[in-house]
N, C-alpha and C. Protein backbone atom coordinates (compact mmCIF):
# COMPACT_ATOMS: atom_id res chain seq x y z
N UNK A 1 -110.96 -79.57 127.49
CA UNK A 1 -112.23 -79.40 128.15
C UNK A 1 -113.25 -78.82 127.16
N UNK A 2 -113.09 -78.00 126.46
CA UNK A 2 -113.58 -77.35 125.43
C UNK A 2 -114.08 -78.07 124.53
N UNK A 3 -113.53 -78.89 123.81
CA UNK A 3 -113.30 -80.01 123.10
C UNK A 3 -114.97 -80.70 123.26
N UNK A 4 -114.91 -81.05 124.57
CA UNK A 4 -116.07 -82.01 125.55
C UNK A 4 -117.47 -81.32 125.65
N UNK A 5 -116.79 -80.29 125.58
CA UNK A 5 -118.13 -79.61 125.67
C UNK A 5 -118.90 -79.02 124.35
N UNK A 6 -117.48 -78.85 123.22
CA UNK A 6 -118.45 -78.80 121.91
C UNK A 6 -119.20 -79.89 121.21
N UNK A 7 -118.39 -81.14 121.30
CA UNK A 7 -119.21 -82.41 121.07
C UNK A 7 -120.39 -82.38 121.83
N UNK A 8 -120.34 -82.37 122.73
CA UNK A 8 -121.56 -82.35 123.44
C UNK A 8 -122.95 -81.57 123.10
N UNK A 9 -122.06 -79.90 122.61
CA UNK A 9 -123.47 -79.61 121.86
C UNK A 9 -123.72 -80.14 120.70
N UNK A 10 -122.89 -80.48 120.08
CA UNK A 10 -122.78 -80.72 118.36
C UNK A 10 -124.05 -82.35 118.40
N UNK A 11 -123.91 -82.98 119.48
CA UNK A 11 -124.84 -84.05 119.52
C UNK A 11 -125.58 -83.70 119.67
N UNK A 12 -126.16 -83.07 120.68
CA UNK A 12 -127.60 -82.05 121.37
C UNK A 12 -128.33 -81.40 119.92
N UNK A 13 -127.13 -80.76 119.52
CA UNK A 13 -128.06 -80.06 118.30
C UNK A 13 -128.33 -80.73 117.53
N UNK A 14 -127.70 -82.30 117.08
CA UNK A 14 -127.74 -82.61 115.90
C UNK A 14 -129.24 -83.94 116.24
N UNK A 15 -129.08 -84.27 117.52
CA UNK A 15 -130.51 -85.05 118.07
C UNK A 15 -131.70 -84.14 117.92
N UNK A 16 -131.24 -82.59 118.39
CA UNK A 16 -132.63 -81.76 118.32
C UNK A 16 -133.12 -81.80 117.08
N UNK A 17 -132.03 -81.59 115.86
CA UNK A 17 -132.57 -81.85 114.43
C UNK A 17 -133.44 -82.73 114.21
N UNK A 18 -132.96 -84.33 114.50
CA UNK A 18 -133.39 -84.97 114.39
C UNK A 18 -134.82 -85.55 114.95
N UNK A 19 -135.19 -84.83 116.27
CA UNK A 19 -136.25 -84.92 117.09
C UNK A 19 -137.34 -84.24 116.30
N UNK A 20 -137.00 -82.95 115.29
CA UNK A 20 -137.80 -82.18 114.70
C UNK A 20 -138.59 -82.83 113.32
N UNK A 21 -137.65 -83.86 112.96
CA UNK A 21 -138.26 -85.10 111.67
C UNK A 21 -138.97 -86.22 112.70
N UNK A 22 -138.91 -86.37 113.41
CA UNK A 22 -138.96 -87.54 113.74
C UNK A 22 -140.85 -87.78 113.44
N UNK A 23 -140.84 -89.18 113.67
CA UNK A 23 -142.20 -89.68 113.58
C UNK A 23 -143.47 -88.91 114.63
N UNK A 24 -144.82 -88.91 114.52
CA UNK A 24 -145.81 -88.56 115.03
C UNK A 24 -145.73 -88.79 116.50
N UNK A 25 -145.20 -90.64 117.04
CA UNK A 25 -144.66 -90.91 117.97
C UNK A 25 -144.14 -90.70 118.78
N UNK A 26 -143.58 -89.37 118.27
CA UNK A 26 -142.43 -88.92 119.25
C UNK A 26 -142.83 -87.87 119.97
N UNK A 27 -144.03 -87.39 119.22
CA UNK A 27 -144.57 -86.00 119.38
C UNK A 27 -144.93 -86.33 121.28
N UNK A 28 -145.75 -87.26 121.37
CA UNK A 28 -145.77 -87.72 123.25
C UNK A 28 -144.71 -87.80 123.67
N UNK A 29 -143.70 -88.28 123.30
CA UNK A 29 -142.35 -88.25 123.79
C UNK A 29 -141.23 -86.86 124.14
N UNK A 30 -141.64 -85.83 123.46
CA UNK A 30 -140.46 -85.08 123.53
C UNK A 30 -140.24 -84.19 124.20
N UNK A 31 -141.09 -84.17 125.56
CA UNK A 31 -140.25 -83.21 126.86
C UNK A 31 -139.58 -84.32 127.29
N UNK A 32 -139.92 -85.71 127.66
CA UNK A 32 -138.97 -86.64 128.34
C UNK A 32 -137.48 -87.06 127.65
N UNK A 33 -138.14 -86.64 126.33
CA UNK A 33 -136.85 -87.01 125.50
C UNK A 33 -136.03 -85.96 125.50
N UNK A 34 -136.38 -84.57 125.75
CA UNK A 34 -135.57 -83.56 125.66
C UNK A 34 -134.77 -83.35 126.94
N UNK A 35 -135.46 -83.86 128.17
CA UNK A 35 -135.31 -83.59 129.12
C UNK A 35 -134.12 -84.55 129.01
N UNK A 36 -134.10 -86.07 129.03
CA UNK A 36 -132.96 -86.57 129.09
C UNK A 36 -131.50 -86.55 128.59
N UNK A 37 -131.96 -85.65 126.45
CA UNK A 37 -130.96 -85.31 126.10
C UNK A 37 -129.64 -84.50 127.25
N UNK A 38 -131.04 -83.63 127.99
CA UNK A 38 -130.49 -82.16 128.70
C UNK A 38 -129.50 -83.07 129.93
N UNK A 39 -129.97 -84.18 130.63
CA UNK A 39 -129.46 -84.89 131.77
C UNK A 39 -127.72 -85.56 130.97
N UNK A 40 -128.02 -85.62 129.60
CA UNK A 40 -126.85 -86.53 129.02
C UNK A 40 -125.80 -85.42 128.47
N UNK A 41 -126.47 -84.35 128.17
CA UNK A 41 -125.37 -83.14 127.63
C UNK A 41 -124.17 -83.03 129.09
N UNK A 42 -125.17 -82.53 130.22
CA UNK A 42 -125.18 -82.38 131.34
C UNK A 42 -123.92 -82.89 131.83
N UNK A 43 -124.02 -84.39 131.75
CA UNK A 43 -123.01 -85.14 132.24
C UNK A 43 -121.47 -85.10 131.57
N UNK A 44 -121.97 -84.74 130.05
CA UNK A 44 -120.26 -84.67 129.24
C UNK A 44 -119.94 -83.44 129.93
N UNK A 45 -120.67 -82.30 129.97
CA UNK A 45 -119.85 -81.29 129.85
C UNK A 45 -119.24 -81.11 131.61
N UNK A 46 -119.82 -81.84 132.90
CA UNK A 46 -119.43 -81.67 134.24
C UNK A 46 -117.88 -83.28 134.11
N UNK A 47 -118.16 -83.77 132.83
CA UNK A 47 -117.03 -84.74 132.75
C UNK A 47 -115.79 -83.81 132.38
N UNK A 48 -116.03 -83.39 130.90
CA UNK A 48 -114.84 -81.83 130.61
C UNK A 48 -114.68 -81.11 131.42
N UNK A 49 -115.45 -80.46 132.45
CA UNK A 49 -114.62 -79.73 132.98
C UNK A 49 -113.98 -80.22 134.30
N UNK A 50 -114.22 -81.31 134.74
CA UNK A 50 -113.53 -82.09 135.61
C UNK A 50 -112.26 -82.42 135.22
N UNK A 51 -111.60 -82.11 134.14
CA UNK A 51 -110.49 -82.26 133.75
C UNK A 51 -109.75 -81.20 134.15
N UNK A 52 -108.01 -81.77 134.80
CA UNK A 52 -107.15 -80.53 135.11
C UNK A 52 -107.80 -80.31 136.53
N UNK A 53 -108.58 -80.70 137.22
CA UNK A 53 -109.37 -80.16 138.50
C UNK A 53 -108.36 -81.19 139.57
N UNK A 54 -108.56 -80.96 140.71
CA UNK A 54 -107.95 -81.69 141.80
C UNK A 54 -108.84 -82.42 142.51
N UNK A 55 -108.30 -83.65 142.90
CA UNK A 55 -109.34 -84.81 143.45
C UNK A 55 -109.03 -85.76 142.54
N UNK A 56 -108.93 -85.97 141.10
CA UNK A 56 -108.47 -86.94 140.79
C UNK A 56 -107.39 -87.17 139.81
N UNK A 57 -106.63 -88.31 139.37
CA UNK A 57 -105.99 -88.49 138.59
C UNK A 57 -105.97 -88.16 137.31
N UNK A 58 -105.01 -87.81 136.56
CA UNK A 58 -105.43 -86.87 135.05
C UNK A 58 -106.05 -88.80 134.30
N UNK A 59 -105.33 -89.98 134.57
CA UNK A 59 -105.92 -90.84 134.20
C UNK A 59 -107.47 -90.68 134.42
N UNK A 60 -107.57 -90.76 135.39
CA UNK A 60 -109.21 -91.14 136.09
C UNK A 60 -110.08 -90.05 135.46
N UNK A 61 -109.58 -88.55 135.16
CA UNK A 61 -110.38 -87.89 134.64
C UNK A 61 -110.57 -87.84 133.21
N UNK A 62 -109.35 -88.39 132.75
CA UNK A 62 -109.99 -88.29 131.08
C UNK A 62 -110.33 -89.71 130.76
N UNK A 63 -110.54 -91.05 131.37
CA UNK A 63 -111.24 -92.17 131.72
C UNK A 63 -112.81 -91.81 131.99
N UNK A 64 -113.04 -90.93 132.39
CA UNK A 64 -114.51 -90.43 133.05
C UNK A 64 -115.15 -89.64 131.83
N UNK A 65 -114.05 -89.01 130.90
CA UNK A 65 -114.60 -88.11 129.82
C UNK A 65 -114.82 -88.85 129.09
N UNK A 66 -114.12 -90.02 128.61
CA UNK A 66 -114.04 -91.11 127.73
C UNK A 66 -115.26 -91.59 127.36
N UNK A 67 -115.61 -91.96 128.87
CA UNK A 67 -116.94 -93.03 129.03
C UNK A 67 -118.11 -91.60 129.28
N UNK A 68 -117.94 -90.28 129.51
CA UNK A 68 -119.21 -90.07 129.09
C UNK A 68 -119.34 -89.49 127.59
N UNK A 69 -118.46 -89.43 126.79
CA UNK A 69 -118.33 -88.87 125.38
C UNK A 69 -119.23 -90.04 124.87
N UNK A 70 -118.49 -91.27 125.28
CA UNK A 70 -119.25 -92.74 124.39
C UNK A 70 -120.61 -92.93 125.00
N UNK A 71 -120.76 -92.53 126.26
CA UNK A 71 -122.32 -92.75 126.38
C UNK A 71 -122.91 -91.74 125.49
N UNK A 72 -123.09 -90.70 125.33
CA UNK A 72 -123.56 -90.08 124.84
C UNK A 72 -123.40 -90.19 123.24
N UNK A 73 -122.09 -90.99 122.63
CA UNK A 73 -122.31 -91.42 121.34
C UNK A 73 -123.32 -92.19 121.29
N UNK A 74 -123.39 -93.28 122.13
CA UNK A 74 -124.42 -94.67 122.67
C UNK A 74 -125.57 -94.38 122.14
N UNK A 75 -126.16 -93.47 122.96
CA UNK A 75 -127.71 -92.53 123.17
C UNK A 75 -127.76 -91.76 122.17
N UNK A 76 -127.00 -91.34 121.42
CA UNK A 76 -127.16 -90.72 119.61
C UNK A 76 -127.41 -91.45 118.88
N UNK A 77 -126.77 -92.46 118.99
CA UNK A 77 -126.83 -93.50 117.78
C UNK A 77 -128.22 -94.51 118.15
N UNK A 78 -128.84 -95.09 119.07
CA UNK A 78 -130.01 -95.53 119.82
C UNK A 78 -130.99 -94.64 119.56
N UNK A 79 -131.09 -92.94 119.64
CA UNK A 79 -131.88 -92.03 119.24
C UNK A 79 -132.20 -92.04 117.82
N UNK A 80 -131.30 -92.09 116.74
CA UNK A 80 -131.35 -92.05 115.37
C UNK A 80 -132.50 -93.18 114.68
N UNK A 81 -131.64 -94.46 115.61
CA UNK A 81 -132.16 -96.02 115.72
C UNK A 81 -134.19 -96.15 115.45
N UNK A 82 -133.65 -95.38 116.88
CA UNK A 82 -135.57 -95.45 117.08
C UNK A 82 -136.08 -94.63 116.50
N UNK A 83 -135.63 -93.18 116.43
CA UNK A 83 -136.43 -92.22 116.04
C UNK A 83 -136.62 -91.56 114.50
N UNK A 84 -135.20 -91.99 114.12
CA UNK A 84 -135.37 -90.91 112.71
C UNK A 84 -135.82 -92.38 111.63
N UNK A 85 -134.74 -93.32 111.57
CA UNK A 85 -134.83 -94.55 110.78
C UNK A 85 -133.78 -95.69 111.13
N UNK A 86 -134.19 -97.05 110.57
CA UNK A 86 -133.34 -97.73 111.11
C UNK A 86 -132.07 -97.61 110.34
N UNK A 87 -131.24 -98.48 111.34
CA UNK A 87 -129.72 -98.47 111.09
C UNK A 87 -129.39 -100.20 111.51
N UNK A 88 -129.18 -100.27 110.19
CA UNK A 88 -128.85 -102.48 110.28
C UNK A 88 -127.30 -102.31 110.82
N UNK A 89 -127.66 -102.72 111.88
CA UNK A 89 -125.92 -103.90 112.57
C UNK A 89 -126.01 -102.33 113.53
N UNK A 90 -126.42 -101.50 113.70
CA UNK A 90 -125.67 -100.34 114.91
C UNK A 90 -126.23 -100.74 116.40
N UNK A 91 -126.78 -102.12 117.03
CA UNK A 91 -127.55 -102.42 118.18
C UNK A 91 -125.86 -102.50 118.27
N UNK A 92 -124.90 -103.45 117.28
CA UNK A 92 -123.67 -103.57 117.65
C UNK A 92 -122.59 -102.80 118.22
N UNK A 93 -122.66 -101.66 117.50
CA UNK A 93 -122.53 -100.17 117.87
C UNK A 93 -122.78 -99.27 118.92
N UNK A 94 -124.13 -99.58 119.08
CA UNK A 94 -124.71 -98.90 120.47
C UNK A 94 -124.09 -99.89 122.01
N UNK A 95 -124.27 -101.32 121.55
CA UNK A 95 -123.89 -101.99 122.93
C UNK A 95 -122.69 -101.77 123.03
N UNK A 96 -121.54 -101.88 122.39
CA UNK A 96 -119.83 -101.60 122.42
C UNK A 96 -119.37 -100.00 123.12
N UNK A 97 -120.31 -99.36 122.49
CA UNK A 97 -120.23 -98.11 123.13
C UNK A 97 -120.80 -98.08 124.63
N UNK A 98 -121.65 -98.55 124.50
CA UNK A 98 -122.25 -98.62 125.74
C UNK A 98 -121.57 -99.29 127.15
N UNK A 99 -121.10 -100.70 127.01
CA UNK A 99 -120.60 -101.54 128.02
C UNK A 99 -118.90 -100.77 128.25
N UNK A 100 -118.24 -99.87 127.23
CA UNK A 100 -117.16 -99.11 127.21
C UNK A 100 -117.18 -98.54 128.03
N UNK A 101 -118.35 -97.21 127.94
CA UNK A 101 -119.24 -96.09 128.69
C UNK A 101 -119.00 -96.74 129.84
N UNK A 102 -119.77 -97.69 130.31
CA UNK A 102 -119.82 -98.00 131.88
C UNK A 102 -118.53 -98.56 132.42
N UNK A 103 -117.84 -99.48 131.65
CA UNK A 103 -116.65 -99.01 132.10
C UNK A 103 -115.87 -98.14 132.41
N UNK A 104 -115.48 -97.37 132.06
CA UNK A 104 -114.94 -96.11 131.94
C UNK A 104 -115.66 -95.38 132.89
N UNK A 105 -116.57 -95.28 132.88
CA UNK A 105 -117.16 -94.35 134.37
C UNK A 105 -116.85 -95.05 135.17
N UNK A 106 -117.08 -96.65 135.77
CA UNK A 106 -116.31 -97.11 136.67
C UNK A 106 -115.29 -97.06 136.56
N UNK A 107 -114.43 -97.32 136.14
CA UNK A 107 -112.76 -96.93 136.73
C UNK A 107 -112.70 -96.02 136.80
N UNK A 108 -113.25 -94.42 136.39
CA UNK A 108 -113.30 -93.57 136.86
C UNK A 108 -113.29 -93.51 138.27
N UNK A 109 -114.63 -93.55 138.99
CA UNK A 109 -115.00 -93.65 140.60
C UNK A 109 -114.95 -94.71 141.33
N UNK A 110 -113.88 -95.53 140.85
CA UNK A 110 -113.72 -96.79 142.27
C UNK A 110 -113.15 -95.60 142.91
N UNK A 111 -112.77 -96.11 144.19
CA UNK A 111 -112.62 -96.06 145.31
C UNK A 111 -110.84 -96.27 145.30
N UNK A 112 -109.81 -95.56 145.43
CA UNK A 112 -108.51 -95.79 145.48
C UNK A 112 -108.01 -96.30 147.00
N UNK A 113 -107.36 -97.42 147.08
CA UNK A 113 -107.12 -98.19 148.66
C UNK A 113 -106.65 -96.93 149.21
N UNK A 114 -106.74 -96.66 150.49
CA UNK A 114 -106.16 -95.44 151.55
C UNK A 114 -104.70 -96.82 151.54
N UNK A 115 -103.15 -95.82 151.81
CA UNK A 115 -101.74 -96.32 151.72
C UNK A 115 -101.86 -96.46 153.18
N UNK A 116 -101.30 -97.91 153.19
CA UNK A 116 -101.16 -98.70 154.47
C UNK A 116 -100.23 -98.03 154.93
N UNK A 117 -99.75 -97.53 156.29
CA UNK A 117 -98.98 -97.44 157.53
C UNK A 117 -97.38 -97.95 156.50
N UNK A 118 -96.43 -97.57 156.83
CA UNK A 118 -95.07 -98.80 156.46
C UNK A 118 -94.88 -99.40 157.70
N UNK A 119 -94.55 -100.36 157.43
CA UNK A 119 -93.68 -101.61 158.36
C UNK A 119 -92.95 -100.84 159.82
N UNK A 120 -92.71 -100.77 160.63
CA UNK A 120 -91.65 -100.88 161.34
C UNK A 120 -90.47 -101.81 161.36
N UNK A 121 -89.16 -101.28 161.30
CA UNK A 121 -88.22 -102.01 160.88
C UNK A 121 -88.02 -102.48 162.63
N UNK A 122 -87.53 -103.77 162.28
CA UNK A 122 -87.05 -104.57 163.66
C UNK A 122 -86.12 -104.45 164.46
N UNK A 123 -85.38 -103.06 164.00
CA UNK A 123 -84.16 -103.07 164.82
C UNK A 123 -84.87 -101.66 165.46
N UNK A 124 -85.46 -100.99 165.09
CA UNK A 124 -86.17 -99.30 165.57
C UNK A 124 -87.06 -100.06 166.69
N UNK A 125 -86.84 -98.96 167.56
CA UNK A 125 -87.74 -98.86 168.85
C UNK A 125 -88.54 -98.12 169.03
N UNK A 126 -89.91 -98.36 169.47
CA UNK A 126 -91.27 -97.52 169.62
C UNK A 126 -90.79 -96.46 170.25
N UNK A 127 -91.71 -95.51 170.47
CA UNK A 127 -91.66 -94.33 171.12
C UNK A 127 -91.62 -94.57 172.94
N UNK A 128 -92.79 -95.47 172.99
CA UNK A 128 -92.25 -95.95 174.54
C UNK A 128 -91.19 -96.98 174.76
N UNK A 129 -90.33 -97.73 174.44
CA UNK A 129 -89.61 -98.25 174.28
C UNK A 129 -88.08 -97.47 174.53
N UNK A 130 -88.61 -96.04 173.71
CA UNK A 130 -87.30 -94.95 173.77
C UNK A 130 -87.79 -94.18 175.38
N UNK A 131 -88.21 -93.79 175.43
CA UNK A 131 -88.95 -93.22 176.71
C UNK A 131 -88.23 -94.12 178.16
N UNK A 132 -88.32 -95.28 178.16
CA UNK A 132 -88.05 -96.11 179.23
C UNK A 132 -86.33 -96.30 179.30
């Protein structure tokens, strides 16, 4: 869990660096941009500590950390992209991470089938059946 949550700042800080070079451009941009960093930190670190918690599967929860670690690689590497300088071939990079990301958060939160009833065996008799 720990783990999730230091990456998480280690990106935060290392985007804030980068927000501080960035072009003139950005200068309009950077409460929305900060604000979203804050929405994307946000999400790794309520992913880490959802780990070990009850409600879901240790699969499903480190599936959920997975895909928000890589979104948030996604949105680092897309941030760098636009903001600091380009980076040839990382759209490749960013989409792989990205379509991962959303995977991974979905299989995280499907929906697990509720366990059907079992069968009644054919030789057992209902409750009214025994009654009579």
């Amino acid at each position: 869990m720990l783990a999730g949550v230091g990456a998480t700042a280690a990106v935060g800080y290392l985007l804030a660096l980068d927000l501080e070079r960035a072009e003139i451009r950005l200068v309009t941009k950077a409460l929305p941009v900060t604000a979203y960093i804050a929405v994307i930190c946000t999400m790794t670190w309520r992913a880490a500590a959802m780990v070990g918690s009850a409600g879901l599967t240790r699969r499903e929860q480190w599936t959920a950390l997975a895909g928000a670690l890589m979104f948030t690689a996604s949105d680092g590497l897309l941030a760098l992209k636009l903001f600091v300088r380009p980076l040839p071939g990382a759209g490749y990079a960013i989409m792989l991470l990205y379509w991962s990301a959303q995977l991974c958060i979905a299989v995280s939160a499907r929906e697990r089938p509720a366990p059907s009833p079992a069968p009644a065996s054919e030789g057992a008799l209902s409750s009214d059946e025994r009654l009579s």
